[in-house]
C-alpha atoms as a PDB file:
ATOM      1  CA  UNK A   1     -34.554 -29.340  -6.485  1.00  0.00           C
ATOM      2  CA  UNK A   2     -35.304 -29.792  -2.522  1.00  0.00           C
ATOM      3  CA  UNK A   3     -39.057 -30.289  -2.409  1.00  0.00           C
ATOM      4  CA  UNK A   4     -38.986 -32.238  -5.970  1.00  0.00           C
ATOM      5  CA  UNK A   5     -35.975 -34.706  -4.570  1.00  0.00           C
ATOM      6  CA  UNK A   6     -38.212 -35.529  -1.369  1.00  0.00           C
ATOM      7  CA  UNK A   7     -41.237 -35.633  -3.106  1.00  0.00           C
ATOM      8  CA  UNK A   8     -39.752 -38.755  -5.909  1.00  0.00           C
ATOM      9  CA  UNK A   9     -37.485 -40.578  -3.705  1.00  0.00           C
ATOM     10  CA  UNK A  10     -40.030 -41.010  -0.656  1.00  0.00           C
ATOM     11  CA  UNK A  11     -43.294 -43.347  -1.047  1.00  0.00           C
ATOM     12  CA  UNK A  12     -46.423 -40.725  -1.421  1.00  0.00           C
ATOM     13  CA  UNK A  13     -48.985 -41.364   1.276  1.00  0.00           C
ATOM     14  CA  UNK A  14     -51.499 -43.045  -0.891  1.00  0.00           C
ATOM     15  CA  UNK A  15     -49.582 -46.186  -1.332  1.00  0.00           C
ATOM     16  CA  UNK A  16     -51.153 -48.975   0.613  1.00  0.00           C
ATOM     17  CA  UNK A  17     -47.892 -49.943   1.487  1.00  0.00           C
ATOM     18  CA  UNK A  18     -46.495 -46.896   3.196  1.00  0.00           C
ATOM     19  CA  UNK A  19     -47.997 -46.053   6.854  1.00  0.00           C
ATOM     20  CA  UNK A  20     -48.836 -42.332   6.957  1.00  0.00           C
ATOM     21  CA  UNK A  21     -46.302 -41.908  10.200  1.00  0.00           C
ATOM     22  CA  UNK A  22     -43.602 -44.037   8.022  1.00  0.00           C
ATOM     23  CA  UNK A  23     -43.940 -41.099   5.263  1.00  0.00           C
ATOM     24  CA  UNK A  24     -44.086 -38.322   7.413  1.00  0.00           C
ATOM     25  CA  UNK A  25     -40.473 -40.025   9.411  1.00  0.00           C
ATOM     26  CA  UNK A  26     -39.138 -40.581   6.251  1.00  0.00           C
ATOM     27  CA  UNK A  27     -39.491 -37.069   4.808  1.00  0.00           C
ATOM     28  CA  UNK A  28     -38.894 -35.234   8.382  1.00  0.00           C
ATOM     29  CA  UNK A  29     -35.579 -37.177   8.650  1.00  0.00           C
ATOM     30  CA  UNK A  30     -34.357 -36.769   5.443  1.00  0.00           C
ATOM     31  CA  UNK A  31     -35.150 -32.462   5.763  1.00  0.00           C
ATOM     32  CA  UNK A  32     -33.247 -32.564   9.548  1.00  0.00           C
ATOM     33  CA  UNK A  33     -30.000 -34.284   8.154  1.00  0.00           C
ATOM     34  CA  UNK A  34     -29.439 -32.169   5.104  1.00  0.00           C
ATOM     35  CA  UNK A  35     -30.089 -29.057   7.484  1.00  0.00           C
ATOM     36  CA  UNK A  36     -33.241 -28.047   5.297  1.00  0.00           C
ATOM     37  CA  UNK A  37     -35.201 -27.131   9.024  1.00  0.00           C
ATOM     38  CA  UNK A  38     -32.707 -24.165  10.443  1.00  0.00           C
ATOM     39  CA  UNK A  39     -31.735 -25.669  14.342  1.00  0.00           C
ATOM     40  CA  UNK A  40     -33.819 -24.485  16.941  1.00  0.00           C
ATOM     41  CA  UNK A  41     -36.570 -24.409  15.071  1.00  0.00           C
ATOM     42  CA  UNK A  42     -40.019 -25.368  16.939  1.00  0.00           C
ATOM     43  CA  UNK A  43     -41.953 -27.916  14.855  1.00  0.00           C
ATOM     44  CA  UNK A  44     -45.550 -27.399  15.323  1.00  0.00           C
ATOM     45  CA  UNK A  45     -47.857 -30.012  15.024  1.00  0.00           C
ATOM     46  CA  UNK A  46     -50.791 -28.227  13.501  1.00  0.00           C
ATOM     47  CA  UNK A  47     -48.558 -26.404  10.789  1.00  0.00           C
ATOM     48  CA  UNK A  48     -46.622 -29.661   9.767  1.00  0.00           C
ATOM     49  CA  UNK A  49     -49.534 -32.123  10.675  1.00  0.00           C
ATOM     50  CA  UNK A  50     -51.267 -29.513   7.598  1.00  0.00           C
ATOM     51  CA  UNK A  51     -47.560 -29.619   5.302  1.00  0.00           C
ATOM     52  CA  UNK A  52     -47.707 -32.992   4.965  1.00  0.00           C
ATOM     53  CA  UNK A  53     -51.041 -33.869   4.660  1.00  0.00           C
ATOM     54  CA  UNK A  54     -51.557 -36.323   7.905  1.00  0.00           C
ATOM     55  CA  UNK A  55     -53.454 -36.627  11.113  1.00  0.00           C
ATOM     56  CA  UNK A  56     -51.614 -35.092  14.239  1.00  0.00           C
ATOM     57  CA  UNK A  57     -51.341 -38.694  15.692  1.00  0.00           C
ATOM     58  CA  UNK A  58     -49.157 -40.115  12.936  1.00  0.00           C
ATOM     59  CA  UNK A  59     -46.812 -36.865  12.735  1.00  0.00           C
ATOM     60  CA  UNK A  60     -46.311 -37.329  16.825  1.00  0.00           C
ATOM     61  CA  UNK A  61     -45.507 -41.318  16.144  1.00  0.00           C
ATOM     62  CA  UNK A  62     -43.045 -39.668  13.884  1.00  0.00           C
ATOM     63  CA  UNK A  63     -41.563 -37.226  15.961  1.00  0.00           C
ATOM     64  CA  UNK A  64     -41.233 -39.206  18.607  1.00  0.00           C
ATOM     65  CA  UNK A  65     -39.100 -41.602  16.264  1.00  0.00           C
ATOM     66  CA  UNK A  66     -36.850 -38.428  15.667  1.00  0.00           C
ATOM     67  CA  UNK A  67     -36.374 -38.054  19.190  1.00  0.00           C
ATOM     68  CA  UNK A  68     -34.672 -41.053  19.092  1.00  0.00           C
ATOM     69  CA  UNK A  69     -32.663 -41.135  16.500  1.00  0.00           C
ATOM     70  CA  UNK A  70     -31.130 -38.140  17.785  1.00  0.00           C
ATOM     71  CA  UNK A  71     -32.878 -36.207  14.975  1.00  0.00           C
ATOM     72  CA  UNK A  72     -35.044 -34.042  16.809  1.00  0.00           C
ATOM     73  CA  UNK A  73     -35.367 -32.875  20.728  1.00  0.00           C
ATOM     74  CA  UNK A  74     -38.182 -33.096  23.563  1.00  0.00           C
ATOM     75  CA  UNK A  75     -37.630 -29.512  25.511  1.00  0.00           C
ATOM     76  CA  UNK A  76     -38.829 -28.990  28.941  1.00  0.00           C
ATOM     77  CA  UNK A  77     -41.260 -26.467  27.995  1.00  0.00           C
ATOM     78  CA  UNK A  78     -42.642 -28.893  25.523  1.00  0.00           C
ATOM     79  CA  UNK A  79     -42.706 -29.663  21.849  1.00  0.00           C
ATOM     80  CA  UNK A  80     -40.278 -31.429  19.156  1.00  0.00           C
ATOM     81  CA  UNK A  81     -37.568 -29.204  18.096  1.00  0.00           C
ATOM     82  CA  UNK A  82     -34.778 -29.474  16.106  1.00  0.00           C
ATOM     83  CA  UNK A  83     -31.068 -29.452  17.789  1.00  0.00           C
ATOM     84  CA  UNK A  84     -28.537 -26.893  17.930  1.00  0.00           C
ATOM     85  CA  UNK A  85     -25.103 -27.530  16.903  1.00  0.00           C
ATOM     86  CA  UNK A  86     -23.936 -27.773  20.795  1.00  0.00           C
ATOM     87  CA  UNK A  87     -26.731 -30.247  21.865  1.00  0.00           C
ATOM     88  CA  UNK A  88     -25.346 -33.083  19.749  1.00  0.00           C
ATOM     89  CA  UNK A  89     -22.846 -34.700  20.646  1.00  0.00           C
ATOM     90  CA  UNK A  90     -20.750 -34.170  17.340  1.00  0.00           C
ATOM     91  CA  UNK A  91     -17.745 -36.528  18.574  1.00  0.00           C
ATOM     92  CA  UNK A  92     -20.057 -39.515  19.029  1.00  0.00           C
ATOM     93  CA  UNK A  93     -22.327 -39.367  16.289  1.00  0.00           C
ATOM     94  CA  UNK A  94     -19.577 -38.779  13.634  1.00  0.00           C
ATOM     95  CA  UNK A  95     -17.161 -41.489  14.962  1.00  0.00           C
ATOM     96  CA  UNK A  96     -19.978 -44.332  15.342  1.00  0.00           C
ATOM     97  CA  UNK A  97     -21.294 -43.205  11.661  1.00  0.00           C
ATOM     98  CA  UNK A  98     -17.958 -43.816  10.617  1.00  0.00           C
ATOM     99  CA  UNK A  99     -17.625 -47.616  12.236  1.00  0.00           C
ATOM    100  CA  UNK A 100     -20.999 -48.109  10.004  1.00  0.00           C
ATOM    101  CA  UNK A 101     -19.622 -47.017   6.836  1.00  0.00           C
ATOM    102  CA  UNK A 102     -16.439 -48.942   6.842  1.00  0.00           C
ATOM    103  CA  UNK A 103     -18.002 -52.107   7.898  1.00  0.00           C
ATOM    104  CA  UNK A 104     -20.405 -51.662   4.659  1.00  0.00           C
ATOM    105  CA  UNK A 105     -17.491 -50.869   2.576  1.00  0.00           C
ATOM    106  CA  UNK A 106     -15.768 -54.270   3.739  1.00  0.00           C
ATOM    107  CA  UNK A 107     -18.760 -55.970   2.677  1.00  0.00           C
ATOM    108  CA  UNK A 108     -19.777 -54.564  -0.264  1.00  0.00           C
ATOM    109  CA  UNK A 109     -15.797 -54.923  -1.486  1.00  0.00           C
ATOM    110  CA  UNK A 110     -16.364 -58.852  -0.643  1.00  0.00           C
ATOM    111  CA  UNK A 111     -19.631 -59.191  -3.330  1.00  0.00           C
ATOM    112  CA  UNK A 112     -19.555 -59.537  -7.036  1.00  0.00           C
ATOM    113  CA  UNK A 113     -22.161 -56.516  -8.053  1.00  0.00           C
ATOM    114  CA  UNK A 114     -22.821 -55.574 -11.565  1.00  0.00           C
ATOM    115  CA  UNK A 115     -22.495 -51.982 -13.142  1.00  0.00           C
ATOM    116  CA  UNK A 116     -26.474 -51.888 -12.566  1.00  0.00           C
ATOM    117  CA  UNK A 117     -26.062 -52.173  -8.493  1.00  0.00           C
ATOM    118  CA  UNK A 118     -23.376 -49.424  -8.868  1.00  0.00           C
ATOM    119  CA  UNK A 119     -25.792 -47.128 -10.959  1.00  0.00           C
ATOM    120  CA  UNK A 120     -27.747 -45.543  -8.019  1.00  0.00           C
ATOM    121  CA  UNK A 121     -24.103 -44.285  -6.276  1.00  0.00           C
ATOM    122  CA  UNK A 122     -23.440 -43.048  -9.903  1.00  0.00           C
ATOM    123  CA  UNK A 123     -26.440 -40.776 -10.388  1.00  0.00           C
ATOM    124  CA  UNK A 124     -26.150 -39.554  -6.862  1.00  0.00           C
ATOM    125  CA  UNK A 125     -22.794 -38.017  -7.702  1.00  0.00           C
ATOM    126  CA  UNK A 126     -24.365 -36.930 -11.144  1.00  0.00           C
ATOM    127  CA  UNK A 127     -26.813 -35.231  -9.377  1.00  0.00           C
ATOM    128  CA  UNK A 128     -24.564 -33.856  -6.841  1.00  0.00           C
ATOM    129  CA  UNK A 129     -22.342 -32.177 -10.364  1.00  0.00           C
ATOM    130  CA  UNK A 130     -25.829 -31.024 -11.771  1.00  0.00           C
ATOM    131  CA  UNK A 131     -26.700 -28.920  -8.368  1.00  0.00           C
ATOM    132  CA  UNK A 132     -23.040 -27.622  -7.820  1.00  0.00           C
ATOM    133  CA  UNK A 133     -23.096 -26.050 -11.162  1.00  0.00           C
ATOM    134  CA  UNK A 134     -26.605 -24.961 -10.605  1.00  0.00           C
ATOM    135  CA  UNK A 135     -25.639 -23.585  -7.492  1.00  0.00           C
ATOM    136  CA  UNK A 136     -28.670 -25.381  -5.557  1.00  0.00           C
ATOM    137  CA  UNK A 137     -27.019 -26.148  -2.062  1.00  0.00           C
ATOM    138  CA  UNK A 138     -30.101 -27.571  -0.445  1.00  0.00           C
ATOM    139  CA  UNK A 139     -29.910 -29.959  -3.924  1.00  0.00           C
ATOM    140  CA  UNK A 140     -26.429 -30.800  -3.515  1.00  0.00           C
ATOM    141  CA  UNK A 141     -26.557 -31.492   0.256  1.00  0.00           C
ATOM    142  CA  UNK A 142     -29.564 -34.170  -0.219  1.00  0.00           C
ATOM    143  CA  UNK A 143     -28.076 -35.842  -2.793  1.00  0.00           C
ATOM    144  CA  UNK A 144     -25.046 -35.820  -0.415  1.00  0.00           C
ATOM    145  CA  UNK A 145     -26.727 -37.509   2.126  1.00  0.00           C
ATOM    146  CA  UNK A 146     -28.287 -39.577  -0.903  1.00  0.00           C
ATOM    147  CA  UNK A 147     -25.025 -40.855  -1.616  1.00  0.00           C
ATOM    148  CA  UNK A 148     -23.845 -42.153   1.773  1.00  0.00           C
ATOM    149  CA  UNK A 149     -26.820 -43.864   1.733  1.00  0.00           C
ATOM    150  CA  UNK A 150     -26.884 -46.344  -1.201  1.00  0.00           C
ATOM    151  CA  UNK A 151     -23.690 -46.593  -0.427  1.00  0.00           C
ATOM    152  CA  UNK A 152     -23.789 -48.263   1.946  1.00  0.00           C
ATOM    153  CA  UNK A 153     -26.716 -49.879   0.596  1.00  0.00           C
ATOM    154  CA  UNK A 154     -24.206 -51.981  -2.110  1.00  0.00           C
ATOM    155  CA  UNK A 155     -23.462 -53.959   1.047  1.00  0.00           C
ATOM    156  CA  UNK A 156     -26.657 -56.206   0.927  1.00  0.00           C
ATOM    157  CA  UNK A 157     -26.715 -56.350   4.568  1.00  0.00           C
ATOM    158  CA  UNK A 158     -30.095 -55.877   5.533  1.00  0.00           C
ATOM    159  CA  UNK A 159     -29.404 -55.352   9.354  1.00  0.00           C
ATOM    160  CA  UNK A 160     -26.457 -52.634   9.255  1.00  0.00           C
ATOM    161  CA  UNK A 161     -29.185 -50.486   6.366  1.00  0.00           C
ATOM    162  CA  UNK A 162     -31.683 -50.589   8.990  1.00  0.00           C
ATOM    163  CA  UNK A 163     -29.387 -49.453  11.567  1.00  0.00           C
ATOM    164  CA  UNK A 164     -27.911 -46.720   9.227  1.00  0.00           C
ATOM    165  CA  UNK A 165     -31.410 -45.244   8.154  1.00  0.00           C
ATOM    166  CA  UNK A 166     -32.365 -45.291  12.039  1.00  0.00           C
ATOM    167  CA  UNK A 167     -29.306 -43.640  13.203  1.00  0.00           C
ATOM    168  CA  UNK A 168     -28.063 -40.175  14.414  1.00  0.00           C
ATOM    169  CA  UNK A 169     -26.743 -38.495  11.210  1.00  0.00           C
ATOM    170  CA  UNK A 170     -24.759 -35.386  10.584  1.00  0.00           C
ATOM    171  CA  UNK A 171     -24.518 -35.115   6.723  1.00  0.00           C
ATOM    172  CA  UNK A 172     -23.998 -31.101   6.189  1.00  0.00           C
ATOM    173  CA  UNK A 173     -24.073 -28.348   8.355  1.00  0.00           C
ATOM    174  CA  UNK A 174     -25.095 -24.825   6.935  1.00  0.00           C
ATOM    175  CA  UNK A 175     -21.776 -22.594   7.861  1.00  0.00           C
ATOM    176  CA  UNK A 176     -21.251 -18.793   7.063  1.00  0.00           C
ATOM    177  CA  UNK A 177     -18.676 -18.872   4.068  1.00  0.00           C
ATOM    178  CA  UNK A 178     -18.633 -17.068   0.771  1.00  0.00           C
ATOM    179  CA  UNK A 179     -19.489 -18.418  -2.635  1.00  0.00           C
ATOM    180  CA  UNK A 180     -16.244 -19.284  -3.692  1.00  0.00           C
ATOM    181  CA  UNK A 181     -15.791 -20.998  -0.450  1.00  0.00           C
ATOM    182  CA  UNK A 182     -18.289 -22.965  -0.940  1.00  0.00           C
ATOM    183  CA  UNK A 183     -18.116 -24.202  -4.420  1.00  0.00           C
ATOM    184  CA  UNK A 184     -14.746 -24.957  -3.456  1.00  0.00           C
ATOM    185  CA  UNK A 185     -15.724 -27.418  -1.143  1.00  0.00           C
ATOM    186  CA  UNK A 186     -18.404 -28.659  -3.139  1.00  0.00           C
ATOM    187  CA  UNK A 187     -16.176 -29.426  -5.797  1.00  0.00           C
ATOM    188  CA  UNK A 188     -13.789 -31.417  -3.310  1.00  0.00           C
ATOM    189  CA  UNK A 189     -16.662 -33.584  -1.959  1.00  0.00           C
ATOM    190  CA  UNK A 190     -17.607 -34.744  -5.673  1.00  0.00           C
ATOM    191  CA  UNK A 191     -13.708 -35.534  -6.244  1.00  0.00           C
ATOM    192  CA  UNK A 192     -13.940 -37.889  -3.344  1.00  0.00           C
ATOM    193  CA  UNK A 193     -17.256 -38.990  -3.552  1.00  0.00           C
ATOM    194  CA  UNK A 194     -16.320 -40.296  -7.272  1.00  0.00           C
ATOM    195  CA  UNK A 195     -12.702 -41.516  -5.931  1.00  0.00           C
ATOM    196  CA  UNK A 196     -14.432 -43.612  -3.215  1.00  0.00           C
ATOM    197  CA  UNK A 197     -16.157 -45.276  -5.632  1.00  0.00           C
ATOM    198  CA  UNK A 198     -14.065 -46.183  -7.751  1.00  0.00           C
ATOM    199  CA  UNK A 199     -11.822 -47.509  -5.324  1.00  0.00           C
ATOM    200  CA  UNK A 200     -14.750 -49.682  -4.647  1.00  0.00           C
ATOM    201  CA  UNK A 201     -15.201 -50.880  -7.967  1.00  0.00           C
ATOM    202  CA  UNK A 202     -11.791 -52.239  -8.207  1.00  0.00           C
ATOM    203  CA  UNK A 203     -12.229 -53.799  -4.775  1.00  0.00           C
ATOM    204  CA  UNK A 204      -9.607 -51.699  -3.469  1.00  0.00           C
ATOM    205  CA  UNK A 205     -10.933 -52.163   0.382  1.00  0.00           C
ATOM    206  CA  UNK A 206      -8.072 -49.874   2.069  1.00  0.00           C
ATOM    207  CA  UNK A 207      -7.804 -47.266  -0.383  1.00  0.00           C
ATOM    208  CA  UNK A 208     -11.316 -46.821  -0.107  1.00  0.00           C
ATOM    209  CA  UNK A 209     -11.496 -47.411   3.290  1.00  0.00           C
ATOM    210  CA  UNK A 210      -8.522 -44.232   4.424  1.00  0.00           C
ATOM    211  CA  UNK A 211     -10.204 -41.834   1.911  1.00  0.00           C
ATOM    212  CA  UNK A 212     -14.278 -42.319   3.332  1.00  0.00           C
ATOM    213  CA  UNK A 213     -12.404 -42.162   7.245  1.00  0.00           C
ATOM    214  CA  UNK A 214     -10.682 -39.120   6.061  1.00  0.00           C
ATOM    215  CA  UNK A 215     -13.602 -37.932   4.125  1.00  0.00           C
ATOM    216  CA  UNK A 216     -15.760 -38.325   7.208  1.00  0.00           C
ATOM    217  CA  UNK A 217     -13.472 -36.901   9.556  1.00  0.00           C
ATOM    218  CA  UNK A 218     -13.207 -33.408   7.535  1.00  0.00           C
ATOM    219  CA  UNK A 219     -16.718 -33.377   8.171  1.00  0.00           C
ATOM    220  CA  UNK A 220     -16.397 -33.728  11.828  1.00  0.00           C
ATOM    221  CA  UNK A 221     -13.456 -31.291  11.959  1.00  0.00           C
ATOM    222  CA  UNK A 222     -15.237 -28.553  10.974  1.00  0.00           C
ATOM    223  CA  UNK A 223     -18.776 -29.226  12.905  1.00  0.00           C
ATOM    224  CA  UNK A 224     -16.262 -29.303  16.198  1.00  0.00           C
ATOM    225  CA  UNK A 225     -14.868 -25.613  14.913  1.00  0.00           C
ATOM    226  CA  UNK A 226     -18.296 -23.802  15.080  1.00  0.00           C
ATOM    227  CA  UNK A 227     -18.608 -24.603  18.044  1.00  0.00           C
ATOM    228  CA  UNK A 228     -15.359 -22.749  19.485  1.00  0.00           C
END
């Protein structure tokens, strides 16, 4: 589910339209937020330069755009690596994601959209049923991320996407819990996910509003609690 997902929602590097660093941010971004690159991990220019099919020089243009986002680190001994859960600052990067969402949420409840606008949030949480009964977490995390995404998207504001899709993200953090834990959870982010938007639908701006704040904040609770 991960490597298909990134392969048909990200431009492939022949299009003329698509800069080979673009793809290669677009695809490295989209693997650090859903936690598909373990933290810590060292990413070496030769071996990724070779897994996604560019020159070196694009995938450091890249990197370097990762670095700063927030998305990726520049250690002392050199190299890009990925962050540990006590480099980022967690309070910061949670609370300011927030302020982004629930601006777009005001805006999006102010425009008239059709059913068709709506339709990409709707398969995202369709997707995000299909992997939880699959049991594909990497699958149900991306189309997690997927969802806060053209979510906020349905606000047609051209500026705050561009700031969202170049922004520190923390979308799902792998944590040591059982099965049943899990699904639990995953089950309770699909309620919400599908209660958010329908909230939206209906224009029903506060509703909507308290449950993505508290939705987000869960999130941000328990990212604080590894780390004590």
């Amino acid at each position: 589910m991960s490597n298909a997902t990134i392969a048909s929602t990200t431009p492939h590097e022949g299009s003329s339209s698509v800069r080979s660093n673009e793809r290669c941010y677009q695809i490295l971004r989209k693997m650090l937020i859903c936690a598909q690159i373990p933290p810590g991990t060292r990413l070496g220019e030769v071996e990724w330069s070779e897994r996604l099919k560019v020159q070196r020089a694009a995938l450091r243009e890249a990197m370097v755009l990762l670095v700063h986002d927030g998305l990726l680190i520049r250690r002392d001994s050199g190299g890009f690596f990925t962050p540990r859960l006590e480099e980022i600052d967690i309070e910061h990067v949670m609370n300011a994601r927030a302020v982004l969402e629930l601006g777009a949420l005001k805006l999006t409840c102010a425009r008239n959209l059709t059913d068709s606008q709506y339709q990409p949030v709707v398969d995202m949480c369709r997707v995000q049923q299909q992997c939880h009964e699959a049991g594909m977490i990497s699958g149900f995390c991306e189309a997690d991320f997927l969802f806060h995404q053209k979510l906020l998207e349905l606000s047609g504001n051209p500026v705050l996407i561009k700031m969202f899709s170049h922004s520190a993200q923390l979308i799902y953090v792998v944590t040591p819990q059982t099965d049943d834990v899990q699904r639990t959870a995953e089950a309770r982010t699909i309620a919400e996910h599908l209660e958010i938007l329908g909230h939206v639908r209906e224009k029903r701006l506060s509703e909507a509003s308290d449950l993505l704040e508290s939705h987000l904040m869960k999130a941000k609770k328990t990212m604080l609690m590894l780390l004590t």
